[in-house]
C-alpha atoms as a PDB file:
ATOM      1  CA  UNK A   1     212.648 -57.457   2.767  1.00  0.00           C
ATOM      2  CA  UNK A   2     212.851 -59.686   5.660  1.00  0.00           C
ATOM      3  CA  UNK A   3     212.992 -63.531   4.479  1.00  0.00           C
ATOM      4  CA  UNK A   4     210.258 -65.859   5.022  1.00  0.00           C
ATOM      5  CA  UNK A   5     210.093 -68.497   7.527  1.00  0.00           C
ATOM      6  CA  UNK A   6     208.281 -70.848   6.328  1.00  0.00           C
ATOM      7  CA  UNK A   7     210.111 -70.760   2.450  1.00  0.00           C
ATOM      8  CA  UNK A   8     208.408 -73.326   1.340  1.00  0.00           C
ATOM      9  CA  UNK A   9     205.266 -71.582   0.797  1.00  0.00           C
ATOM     10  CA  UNK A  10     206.938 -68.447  -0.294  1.00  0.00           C
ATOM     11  CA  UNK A  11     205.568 -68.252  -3.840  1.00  0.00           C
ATOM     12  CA  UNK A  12     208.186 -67.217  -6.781  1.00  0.00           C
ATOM     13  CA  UNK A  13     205.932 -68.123 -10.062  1.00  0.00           C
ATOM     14  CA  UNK A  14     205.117 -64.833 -11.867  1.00  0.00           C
ATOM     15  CA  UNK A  15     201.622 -66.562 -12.864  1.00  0.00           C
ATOM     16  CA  UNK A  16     200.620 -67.074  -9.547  1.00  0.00           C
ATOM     17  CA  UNK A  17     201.215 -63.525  -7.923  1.00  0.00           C
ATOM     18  CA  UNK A  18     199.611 -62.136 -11.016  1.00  0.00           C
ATOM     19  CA  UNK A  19     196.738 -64.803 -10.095  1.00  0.00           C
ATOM     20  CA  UNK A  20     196.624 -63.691  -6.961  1.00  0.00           C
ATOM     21  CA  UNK A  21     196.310 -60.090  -7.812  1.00  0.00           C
ATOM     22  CA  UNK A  22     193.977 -60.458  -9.954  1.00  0.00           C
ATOM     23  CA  UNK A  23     191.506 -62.568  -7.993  1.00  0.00           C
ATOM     24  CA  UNK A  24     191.686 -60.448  -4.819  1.00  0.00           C
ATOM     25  CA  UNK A  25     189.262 -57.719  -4.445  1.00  0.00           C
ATOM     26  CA  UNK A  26     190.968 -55.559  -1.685  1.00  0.00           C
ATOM     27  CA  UNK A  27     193.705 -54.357  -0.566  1.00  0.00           C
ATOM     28  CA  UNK A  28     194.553 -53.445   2.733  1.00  0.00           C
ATOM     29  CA  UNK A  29     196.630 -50.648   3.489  1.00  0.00           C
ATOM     30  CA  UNK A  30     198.383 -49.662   6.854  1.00  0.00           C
ATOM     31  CA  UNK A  31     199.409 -46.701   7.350  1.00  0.00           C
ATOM     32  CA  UNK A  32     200.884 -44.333  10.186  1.00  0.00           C
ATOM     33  CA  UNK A  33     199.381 -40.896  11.716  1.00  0.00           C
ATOM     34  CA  UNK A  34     200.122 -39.187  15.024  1.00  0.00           C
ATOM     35  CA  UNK A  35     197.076 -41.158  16.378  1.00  0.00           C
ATOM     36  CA  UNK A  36     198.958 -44.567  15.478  1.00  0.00           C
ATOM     37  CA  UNK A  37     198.922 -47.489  13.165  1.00  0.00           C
ATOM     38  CA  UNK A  38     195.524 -47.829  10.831  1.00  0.00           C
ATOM     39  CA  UNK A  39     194.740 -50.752   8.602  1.00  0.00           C
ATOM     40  CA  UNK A  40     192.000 -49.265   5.272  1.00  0.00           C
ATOM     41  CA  UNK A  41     190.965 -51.845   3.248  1.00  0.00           C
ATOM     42  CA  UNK A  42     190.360 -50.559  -0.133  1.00  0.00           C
ATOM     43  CA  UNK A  43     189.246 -51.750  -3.581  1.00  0.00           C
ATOM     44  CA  UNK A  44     192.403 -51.151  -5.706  1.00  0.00           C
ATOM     45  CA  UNK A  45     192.839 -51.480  -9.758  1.00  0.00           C
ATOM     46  CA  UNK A  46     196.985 -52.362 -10.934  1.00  0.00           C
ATOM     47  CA  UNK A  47     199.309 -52.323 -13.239  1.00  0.00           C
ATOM     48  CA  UNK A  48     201.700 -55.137 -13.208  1.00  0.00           C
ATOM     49  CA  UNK A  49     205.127 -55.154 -15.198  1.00  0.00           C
ATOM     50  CA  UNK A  50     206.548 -58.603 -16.046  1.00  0.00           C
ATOM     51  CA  UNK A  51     209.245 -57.401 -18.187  1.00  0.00           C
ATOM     52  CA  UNK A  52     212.494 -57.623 -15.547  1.00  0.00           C
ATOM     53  CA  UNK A  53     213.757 -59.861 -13.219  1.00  0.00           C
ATOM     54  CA  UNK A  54     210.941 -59.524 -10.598  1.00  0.00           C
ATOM     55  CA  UNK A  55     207.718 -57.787 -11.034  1.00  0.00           C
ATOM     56  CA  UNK A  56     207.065 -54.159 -10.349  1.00  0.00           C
ATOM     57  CA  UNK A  57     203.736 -53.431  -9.026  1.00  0.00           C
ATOM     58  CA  UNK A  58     201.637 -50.171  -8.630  1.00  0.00           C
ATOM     59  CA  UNK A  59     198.104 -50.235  -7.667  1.00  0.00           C
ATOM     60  CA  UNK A  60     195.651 -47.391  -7.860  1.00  0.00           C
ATOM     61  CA  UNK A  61     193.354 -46.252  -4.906  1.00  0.00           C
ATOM     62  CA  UNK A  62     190.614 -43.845  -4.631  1.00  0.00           C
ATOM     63  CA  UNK A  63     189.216 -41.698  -1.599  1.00  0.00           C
ATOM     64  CA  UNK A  64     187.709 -38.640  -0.543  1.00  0.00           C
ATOM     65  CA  UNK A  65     189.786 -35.729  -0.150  1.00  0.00           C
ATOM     66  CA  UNK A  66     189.767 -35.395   3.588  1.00  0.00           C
ATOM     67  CA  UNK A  67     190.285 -37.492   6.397  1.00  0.00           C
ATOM     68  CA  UNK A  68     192.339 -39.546   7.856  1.00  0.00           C
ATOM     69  CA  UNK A  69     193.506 -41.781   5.256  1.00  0.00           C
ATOM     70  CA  UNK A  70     193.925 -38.683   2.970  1.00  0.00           C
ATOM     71  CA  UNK A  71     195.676 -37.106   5.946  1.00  0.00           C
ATOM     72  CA  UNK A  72     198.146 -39.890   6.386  1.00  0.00           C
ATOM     73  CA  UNK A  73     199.049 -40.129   2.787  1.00  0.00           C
ATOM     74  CA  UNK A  74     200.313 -36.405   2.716  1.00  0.00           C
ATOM     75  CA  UNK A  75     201.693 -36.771   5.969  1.00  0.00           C
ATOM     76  CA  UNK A  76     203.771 -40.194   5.186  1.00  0.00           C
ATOM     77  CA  UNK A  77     204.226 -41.620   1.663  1.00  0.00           C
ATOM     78  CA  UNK A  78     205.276 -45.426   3.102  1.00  0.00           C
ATOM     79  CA  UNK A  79     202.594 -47.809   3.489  1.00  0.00           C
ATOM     80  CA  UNK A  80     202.207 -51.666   4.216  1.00  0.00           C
ATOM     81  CA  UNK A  81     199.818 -53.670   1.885  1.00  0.00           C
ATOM     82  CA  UNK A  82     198.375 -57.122   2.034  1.00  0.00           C
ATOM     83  CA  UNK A  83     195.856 -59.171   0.041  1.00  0.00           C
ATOM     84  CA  UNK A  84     194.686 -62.228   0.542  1.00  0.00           C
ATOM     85  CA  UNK A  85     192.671 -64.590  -1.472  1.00  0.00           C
ATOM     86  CA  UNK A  86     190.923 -68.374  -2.432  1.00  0.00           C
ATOM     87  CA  UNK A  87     190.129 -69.069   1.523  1.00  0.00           C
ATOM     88  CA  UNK A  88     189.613 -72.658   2.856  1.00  0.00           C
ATOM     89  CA  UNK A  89     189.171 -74.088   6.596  1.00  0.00           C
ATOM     90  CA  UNK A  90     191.663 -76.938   7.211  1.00  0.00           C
ATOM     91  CA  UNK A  91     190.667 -79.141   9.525  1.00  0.00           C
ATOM     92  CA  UNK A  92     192.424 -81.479  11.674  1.00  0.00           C
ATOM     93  CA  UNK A  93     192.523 -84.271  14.478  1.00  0.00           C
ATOM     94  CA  UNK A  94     192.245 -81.904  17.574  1.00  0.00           C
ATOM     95  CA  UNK A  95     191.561 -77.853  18.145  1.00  0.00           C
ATOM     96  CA  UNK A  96     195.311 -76.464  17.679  1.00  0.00           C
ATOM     97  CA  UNK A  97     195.785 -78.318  14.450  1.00  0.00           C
ATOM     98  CA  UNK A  98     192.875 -76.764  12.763  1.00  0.00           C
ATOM     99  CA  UNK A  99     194.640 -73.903   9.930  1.00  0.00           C
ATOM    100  CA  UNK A 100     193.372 -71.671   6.919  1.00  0.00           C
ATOM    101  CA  UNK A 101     194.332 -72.796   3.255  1.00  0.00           C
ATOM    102  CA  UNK A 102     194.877 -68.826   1.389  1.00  0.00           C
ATOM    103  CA  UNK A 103     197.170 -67.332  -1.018  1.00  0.00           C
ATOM    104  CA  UNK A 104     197.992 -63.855  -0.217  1.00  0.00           C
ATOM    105  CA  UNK A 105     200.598 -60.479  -1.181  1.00  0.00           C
ATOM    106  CA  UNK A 106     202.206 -58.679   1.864  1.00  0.00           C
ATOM    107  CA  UNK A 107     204.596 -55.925   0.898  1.00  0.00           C
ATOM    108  CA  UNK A 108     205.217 -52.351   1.156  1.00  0.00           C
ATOM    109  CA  UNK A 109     205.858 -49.203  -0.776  1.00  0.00           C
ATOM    110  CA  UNK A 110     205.038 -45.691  -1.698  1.00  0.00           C
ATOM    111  CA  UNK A 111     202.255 -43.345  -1.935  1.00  0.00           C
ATOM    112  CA  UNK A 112     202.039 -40.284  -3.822  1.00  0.00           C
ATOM    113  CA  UNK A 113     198.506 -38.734  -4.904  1.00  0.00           C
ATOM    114  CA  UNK A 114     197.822 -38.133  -8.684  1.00  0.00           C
ATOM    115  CA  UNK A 115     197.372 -34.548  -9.931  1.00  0.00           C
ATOM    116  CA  UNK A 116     197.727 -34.813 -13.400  1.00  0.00           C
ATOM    117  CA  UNK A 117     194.112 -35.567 -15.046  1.00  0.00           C
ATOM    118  CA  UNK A 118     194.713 -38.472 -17.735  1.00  0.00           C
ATOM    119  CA  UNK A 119     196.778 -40.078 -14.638  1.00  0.00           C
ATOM    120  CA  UNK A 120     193.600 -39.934 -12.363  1.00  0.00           C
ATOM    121  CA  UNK A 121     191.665 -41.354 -15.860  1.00  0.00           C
ATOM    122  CA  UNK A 122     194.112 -44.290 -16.028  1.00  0.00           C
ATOM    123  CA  UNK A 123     194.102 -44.916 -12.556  1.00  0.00           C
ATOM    124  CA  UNK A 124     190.406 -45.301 -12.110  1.00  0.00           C
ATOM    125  CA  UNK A 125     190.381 -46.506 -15.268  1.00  0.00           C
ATOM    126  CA  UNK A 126     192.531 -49.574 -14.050  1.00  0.00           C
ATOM    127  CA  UNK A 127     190.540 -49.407 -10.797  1.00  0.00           C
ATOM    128  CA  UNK A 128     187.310 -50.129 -12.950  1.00  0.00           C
ATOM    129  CA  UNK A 129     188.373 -52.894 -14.707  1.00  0.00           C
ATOM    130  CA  UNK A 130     189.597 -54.932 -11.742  1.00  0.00           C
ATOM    131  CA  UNK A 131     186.606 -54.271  -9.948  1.00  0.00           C
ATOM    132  CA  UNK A 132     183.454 -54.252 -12.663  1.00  0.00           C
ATOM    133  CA  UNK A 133     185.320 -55.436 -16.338  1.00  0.00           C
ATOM    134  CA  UNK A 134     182.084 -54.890 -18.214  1.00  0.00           C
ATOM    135  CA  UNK A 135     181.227 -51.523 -16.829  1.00  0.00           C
ATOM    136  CA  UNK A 136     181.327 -48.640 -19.426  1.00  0.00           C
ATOM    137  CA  UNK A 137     183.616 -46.164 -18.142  1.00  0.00           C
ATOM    138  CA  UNK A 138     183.511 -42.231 -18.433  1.00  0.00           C
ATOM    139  CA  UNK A 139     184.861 -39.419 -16.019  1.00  0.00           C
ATOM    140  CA  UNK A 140     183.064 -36.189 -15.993  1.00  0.00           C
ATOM    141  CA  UNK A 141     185.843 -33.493 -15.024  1.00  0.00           C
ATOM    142  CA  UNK A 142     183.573 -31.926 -12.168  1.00  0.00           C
ATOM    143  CA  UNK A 143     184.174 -36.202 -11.035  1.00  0.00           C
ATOM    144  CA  UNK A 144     187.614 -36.088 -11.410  1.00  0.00           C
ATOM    145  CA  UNK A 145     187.796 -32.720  -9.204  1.00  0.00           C
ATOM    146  CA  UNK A 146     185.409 -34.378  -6.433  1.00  0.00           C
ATOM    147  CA  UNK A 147     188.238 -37.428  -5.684  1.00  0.00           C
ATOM    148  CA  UNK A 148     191.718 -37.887  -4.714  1.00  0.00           C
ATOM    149  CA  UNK A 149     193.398 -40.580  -6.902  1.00  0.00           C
ATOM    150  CA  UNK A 150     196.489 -42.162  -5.170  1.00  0.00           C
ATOM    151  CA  UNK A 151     199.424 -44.370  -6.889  1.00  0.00           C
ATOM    152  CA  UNK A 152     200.868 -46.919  -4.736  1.00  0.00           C
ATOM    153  CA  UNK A 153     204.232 -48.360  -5.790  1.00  0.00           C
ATOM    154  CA  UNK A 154     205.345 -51.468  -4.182  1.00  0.00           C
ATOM    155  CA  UNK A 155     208.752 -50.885  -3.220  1.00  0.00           C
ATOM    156  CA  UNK A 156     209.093 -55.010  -2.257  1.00  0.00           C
ATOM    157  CA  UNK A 157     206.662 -57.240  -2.215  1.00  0.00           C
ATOM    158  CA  UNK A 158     206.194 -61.547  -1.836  1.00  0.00           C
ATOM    159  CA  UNK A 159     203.206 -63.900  -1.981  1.00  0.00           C
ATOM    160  CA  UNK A 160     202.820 -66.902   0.224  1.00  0.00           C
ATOM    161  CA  UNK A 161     201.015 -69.655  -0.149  1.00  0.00           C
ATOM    162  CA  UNK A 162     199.261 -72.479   2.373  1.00  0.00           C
ATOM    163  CA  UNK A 163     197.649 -75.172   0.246  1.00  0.00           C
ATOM    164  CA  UNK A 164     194.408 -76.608   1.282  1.00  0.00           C
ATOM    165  CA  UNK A 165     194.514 -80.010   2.872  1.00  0.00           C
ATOM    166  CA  UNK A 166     194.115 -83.301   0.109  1.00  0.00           C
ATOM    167  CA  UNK A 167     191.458 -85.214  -0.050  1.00  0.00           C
ATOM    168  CA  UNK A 168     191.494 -89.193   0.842  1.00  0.00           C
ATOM    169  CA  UNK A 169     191.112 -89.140  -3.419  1.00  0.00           C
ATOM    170  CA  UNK A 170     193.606 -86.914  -4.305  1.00  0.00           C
ATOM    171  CA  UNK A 171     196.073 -88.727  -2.093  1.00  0.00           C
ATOM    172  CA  UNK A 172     195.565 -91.593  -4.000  1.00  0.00           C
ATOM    173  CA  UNK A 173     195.526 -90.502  -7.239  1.00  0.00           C
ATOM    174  CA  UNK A 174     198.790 -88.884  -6.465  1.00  0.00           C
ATOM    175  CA  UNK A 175     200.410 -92.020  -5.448  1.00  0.00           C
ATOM    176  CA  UNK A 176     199.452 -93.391  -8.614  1.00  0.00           C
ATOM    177  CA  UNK A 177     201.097 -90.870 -11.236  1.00  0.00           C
END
């Protein structure tokens, strides 16, 4: 994966891209068809795995089993995905120096469709909890026949980070410590 301009607000911290994860509620997903390049924003559930070196992430998607998006995944497993989270105008002195404060995920990896029936259970299993933790869950099989279930596995994938603007107070009590 290409490196980051702007390093210093690529973010490393396993706690924070969890974080970020966590507190996003879609992902966004482009994909490619012989019509072109498609963004689908999509509400996603995840597993995370923070036992190696770097964390290997695979989110969980649902969709109807026709259409484009379902036509792209079986026509091209790699996708692009981006999330993006805790947004804040910055503003500034004149027009071009106004920004946006965010934390976000850009990466990209692989997507394969889930056949297997206590796969699709996990999956919008996982998809439930991110989305509505308290909700009781239960799949009816004649449900699990009516959706396509999808597994995306990031292949690489970085968060970035632009921090919101201190106040006049914060400034101050930073000079102090």
């Amino acid at each position: 994966m290409r490196e980051m301009r702007l390093k210093k607000r690529e973010i490393h911290d396993k706690t924070i891209l969890r974080e970020i994860i966590e507190a996003c509620d879609v992902v966004r997903i482009g994909l490619k068809d012989e019509e072109g390049i498609f963004i689908v924003p999509m509400n996603y559930g995840y597993d995370l795995d923070e036992s190696g070196e770097s964390l290997k992430l695979t989110l969980y998607i649902h969709g109807a089993k026709e259409g484009r998006k379902a036509e792209a995944f079986s026509m091209e497993p790699a996708a692009a995905i981006e999330m993006d989270c805790m947004h804040e105008i910055i503003t500034g002195d004149y027009t071009c120096s106004y920004s946006y404060a965010y934390r976000s995920i850009m990466g990209s990896g692989t997507v394969h469709e889930l056949t297997d029936e206590q796969e699709k259970i996990h999956a919008l299993a996982r998809i439930m909890e991110h989305m509505a933790p308290e909700a009781e869950l239960s799949f009816s099989p004649d449900m699990l026949q009516a959706v396509n279930v999808y597994c995306l596995e990031a292949v690489s994938f970085k968060g970035k980070e632009r921090k919101p603007k201190k106040t006049e107070e914060e400034e101050k009590t930073d000079g102090q410590s």
